[in-house]
PDB file of N, CA and C in Angstrom:
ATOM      1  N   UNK A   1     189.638-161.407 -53.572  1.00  0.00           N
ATOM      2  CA  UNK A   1     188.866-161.266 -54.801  1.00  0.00           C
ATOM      3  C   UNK A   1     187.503-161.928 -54.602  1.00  0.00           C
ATOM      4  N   UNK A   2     186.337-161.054 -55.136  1.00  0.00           N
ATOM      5  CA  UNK A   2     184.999-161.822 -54.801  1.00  0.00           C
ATOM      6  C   UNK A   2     185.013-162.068 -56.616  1.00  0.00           C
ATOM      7  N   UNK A   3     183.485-163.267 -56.298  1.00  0.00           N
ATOM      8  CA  UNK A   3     183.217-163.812 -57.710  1.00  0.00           C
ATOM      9  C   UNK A   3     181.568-163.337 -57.630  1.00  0.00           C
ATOM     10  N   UNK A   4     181.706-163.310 -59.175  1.00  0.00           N
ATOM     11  CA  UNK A   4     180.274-163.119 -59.581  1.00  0.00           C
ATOM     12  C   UNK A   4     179.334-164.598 -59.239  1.00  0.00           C
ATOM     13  N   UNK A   5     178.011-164.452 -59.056  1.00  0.00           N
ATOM     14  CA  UNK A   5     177.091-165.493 -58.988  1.00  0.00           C
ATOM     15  C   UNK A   5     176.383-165.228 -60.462  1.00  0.00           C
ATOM     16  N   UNK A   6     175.911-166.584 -60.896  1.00  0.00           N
ATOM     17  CA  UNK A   6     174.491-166.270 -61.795  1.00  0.00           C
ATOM     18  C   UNK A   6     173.974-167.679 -60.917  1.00  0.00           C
ATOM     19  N   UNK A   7     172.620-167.258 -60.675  1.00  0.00           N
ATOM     20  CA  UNK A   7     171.438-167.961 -60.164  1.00  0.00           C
ATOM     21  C   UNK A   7     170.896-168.249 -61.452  1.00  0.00           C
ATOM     22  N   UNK A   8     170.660-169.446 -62.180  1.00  0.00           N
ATOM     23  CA  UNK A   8     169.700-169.412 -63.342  1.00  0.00           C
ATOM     24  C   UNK A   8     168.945-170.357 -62.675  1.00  0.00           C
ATOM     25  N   UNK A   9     167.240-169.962 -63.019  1.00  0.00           N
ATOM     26  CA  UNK A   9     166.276-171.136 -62.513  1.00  0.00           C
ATOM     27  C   UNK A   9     165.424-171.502 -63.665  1.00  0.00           C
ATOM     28  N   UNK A  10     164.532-172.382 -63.634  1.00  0.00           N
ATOM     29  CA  UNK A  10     163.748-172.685 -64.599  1.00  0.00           C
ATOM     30  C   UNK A  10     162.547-172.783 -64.506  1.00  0.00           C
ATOM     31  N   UNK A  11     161.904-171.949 -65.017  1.00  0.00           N
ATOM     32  CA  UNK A  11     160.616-171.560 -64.570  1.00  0.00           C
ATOM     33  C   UNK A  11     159.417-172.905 -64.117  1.00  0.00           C
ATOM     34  N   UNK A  12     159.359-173.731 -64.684  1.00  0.00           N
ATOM     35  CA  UNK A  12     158.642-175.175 -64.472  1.00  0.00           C
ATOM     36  C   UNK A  12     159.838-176.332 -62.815  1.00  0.00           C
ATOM     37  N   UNK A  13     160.762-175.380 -62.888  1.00  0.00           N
ATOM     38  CA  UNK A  13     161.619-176.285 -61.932  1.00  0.00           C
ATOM     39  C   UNK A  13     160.481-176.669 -60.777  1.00  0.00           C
ATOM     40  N   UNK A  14     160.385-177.840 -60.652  1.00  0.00           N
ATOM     41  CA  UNK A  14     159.269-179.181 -59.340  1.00  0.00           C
ATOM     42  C   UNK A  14     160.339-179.101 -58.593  1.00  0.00           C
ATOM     43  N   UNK A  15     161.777-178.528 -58.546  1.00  0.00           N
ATOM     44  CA  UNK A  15     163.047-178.393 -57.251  1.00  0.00           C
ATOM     45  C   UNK A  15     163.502-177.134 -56.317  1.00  0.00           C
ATOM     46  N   UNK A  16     162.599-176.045 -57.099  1.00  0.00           N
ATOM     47  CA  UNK A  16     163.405-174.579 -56.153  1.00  0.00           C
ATOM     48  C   UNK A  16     161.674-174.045 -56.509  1.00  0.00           C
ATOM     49  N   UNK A  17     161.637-172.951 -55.966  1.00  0.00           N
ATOM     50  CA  UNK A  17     160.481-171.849 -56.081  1.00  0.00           C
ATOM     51  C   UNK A  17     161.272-170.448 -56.255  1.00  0.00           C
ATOM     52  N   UNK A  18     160.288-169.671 -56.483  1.00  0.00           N
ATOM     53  CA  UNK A  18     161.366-168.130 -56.816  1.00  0.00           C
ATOM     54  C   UNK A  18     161.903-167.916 -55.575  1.00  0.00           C
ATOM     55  N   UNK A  19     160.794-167.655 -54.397  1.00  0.00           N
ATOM     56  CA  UNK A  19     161.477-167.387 -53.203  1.00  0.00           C
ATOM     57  C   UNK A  19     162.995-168.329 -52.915  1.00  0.00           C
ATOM     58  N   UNK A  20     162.838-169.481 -53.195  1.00  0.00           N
ATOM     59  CA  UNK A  20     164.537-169.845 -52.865  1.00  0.00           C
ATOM     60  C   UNK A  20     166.030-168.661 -53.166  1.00  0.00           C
ATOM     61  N   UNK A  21     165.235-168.119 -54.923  1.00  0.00           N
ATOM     62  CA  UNK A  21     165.958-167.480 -55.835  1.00  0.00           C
ATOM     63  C   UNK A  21     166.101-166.106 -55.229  1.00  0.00           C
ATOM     64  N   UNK A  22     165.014-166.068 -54.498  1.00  0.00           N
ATOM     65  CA  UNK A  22     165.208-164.156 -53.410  1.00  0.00           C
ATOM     66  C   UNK A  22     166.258-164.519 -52.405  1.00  0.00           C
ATOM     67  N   UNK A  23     165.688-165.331 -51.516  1.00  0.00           N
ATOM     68  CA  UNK A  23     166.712-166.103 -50.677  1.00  0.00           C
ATOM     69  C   UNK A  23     167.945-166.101 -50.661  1.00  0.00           C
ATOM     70  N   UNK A  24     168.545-167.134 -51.562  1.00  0.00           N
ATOM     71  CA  UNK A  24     169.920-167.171 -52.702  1.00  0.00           C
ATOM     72  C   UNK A  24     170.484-165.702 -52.486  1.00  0.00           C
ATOM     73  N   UNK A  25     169.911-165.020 -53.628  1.00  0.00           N
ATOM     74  CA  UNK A  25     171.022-163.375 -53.863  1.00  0.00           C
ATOM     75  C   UNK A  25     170.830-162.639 -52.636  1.00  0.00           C
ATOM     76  N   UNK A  26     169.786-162.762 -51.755  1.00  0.00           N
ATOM     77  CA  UNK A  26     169.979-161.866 -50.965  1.00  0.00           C
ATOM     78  C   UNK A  26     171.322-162.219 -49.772  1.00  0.00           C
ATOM     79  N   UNK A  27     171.083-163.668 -49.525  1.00  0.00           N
ATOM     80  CA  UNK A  27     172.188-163.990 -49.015  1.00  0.00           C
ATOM     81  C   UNK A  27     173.684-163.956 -49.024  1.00  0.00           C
ATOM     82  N   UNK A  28     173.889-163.913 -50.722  1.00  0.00           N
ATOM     83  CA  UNK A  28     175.299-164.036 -51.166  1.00  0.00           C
ATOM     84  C   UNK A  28     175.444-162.188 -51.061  1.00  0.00           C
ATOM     85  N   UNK A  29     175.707-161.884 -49.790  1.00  0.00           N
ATOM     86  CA  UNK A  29     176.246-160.710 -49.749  1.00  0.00           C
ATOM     87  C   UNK A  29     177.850-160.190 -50.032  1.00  0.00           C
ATOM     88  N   UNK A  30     178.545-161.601 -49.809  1.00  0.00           N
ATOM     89  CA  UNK A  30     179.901-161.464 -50.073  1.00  0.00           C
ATOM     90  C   UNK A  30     180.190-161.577 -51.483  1.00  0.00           C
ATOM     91  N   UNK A  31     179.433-161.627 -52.299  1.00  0.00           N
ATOM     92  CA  UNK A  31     179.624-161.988 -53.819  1.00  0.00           C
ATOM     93  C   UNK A  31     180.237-160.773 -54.916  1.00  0.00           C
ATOM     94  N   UNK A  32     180.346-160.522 -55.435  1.00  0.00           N
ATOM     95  CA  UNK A  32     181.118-159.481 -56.545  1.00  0.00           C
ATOM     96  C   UNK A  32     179.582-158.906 -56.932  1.00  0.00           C
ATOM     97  N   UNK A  33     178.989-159.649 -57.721  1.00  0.00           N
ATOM     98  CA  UNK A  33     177.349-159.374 -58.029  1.00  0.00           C
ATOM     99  C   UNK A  33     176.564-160.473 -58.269  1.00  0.00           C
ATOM    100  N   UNK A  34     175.677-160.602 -57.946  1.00  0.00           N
ATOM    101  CA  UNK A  34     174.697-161.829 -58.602  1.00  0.00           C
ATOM    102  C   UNK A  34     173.589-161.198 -59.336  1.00  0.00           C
ATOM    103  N   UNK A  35     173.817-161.977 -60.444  1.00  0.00           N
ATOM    104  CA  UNK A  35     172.579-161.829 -61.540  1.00  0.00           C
ATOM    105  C   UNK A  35     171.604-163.207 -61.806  1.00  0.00           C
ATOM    106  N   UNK A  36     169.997-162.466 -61.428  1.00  0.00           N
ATOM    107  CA  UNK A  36     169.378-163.777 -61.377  1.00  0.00           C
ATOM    108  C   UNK A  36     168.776-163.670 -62.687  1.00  0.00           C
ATOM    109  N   UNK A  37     168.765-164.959 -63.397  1.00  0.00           N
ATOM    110  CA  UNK A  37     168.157-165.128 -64.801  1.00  0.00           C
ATOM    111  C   UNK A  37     166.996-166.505 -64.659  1.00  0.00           C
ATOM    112  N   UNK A  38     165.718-166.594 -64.861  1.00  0.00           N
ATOM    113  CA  UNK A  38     165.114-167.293 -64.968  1.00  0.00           C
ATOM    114  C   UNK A  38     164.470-167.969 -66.619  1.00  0.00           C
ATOM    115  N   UNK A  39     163.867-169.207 -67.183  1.00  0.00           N
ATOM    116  CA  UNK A  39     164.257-169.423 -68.490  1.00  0.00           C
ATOM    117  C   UNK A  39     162.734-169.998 -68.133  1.00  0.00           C
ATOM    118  N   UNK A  40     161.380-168.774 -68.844  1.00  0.00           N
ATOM    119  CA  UNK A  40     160.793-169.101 -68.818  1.00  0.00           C
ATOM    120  C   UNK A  40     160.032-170.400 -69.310  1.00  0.00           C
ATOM    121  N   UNK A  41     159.125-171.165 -68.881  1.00  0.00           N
ATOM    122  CA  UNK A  41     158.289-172.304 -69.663  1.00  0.00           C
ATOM    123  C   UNK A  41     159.390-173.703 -69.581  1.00  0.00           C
ATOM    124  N   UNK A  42     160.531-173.327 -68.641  1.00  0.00           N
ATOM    125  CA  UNK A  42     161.786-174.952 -68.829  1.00  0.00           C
ATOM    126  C   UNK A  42     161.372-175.621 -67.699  1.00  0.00           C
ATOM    127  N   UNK A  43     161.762-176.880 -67.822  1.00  0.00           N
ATOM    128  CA  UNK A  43     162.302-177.225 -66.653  1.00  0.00           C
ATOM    129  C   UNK A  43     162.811-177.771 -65.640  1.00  0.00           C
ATOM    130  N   UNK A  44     163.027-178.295 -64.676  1.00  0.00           N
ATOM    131  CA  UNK A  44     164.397-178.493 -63.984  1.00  0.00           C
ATOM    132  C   UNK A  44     165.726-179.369 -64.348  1.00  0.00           C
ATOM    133  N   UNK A  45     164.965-180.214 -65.503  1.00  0.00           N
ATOM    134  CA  UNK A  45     166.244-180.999 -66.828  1.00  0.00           C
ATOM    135  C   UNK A  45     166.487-179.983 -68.057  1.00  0.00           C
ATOM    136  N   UNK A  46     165.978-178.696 -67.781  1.00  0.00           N
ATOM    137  CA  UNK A  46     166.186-178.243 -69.093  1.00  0.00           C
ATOM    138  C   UNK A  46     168.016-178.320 -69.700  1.00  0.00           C
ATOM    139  N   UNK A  47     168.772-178.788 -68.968  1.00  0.00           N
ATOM    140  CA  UNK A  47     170.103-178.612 -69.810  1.00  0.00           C
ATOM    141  C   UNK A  47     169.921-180.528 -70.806  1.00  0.00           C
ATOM    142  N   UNK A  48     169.031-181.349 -70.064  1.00  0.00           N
ATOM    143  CA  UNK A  48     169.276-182.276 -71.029  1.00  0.00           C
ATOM    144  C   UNK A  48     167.701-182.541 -72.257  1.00  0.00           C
ATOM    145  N   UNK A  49     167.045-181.323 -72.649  1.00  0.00           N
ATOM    146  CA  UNK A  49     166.164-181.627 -73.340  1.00  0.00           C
ATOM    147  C   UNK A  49     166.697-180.907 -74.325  1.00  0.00           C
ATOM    148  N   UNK A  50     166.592-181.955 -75.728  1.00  0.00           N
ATOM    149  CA  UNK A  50     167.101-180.609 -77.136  1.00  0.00           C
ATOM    150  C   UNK A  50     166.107-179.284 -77.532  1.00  0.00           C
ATOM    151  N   UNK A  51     166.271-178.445 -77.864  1.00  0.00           N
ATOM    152  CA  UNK A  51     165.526-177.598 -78.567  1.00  0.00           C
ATOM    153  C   UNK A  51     166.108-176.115 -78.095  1.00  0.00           C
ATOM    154  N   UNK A  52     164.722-175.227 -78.444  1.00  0.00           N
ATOM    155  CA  UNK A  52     165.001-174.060 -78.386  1.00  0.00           C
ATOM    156  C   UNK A  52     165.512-173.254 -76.437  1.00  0.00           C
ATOM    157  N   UNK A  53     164.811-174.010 -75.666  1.00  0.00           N
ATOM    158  CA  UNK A  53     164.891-173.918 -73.855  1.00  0.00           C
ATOM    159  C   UNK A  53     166.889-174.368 -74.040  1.00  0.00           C
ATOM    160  N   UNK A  54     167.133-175.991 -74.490  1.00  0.00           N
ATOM    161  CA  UNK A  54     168.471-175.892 -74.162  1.00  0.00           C
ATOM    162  C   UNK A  54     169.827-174.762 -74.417  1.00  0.00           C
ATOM    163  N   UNK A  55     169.321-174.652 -75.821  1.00  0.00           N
ATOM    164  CA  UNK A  55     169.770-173.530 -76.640  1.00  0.00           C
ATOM    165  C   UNK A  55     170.117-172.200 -75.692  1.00  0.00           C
ATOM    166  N   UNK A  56     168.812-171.756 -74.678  1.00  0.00           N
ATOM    167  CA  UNK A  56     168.961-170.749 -74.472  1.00  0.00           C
ATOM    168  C   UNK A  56     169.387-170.736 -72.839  1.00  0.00           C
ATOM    169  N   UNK A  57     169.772-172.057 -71.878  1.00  0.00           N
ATOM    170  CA  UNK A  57     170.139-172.368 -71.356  1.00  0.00           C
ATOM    171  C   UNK A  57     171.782-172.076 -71.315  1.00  0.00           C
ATOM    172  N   UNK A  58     172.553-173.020 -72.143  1.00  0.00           N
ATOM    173  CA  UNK A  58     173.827-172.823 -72.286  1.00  0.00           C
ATOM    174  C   UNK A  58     174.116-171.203 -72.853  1.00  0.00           C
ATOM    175  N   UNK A  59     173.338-170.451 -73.830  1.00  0.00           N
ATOM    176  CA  UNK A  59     173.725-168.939 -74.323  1.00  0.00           C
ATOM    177  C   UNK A  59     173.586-168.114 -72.700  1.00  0.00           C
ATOM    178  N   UNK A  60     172.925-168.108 -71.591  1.00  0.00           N
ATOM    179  CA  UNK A  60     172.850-167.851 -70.569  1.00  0.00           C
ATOM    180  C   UNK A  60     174.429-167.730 -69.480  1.00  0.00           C
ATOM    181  N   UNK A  61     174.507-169.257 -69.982  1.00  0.00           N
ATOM    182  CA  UNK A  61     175.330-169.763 -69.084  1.00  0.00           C
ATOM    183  C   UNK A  61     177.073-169.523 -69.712  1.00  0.00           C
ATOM    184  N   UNK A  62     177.109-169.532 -70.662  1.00  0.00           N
ATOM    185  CA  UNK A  62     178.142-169.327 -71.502  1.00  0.00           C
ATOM    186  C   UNK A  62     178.695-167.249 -71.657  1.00  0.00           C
ATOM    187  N   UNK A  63     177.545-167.203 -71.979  1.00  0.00           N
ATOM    188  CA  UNK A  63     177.194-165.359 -71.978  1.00  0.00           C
ATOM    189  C   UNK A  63     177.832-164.697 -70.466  1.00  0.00           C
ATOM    190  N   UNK A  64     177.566-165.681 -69.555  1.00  0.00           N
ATOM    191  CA  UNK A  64     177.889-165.069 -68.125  1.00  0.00           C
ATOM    192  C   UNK A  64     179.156-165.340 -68.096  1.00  0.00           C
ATOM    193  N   UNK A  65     179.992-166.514 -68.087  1.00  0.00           N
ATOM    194  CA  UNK A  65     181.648-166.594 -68.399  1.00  0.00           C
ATOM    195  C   UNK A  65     181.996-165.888 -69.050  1.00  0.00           C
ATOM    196  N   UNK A  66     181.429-165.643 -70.149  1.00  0.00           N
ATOM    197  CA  UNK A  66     182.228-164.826 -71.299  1.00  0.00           C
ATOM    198  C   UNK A  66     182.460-163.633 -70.699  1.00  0.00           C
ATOM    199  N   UNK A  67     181.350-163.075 -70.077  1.00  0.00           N
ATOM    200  CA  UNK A  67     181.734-161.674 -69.294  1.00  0.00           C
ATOM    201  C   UNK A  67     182.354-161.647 -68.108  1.00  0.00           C
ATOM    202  N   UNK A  68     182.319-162.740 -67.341  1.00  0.00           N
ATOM    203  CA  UNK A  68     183.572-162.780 -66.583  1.00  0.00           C
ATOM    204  C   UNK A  68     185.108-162.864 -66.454  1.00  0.00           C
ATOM    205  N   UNK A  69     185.528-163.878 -67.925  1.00  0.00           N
ATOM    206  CA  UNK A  69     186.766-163.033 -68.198  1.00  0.00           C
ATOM    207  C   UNK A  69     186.880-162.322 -68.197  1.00  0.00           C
ATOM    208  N   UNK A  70     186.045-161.710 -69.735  1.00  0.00           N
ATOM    209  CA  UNK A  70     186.115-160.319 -69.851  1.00  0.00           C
ATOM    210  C   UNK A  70     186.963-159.376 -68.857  1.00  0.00           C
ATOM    211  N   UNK A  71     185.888-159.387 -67.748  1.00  0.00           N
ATOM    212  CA  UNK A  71     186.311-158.708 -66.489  1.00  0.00           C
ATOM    213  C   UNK A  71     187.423-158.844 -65.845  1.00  0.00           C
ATOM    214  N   UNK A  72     188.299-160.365 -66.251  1.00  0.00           N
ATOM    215  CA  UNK A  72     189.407-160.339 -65.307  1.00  0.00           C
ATOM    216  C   UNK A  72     190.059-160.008 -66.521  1.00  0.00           C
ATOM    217  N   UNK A  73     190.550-159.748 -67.552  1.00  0.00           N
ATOM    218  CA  UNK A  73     191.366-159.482 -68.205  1.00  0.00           C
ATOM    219  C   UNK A  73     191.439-160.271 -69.209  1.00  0.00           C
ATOM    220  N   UNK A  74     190.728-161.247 -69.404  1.00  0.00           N
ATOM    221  CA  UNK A  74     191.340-162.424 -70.223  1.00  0.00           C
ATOM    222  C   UNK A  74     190.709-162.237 -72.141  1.00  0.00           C
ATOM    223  N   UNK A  75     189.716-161.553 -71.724  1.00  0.00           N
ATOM    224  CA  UNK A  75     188.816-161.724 -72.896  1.00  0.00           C
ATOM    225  C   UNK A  75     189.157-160.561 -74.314  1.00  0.00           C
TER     226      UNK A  75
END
């Protein structure tokens, strides 16, 4: 059984560049699918700053599990 990837980056991330993010999916050839999502104007703490960026951080990240049950049956 392969697994899905999500690559999420953050657009202000001072830790990766996009090219890492080409890099990344192109590499994970063994993967089920990878979906890259980037969260414009965040960044690289965006899971610990409050507001509207965290918000849409976890709906990202949550949104992608959700459809991965989904997929195995569970959902």
């Amino acid at each position: 059984m392969r697994s899905s990837v999500l690559i999420l980056r953050s657009g202000n991330d001072f830790w990766s560049r996009p090219v890492d993010v080409t890099t990344m999916a192109e590499d994970l050839t063994a993967s089920a699918d990878v979906t890259v999502h980037e969260l414009p104007g965040a960044s690289h703490y965006i899971h610990l700053e409050p507001g509207k960026g965290r918000d849409a951080f976890f709906r990202v990240v949550t949104d992608c599990l959700a459809d991965g049950a989904e997929a195995a049956g569970e959902g």
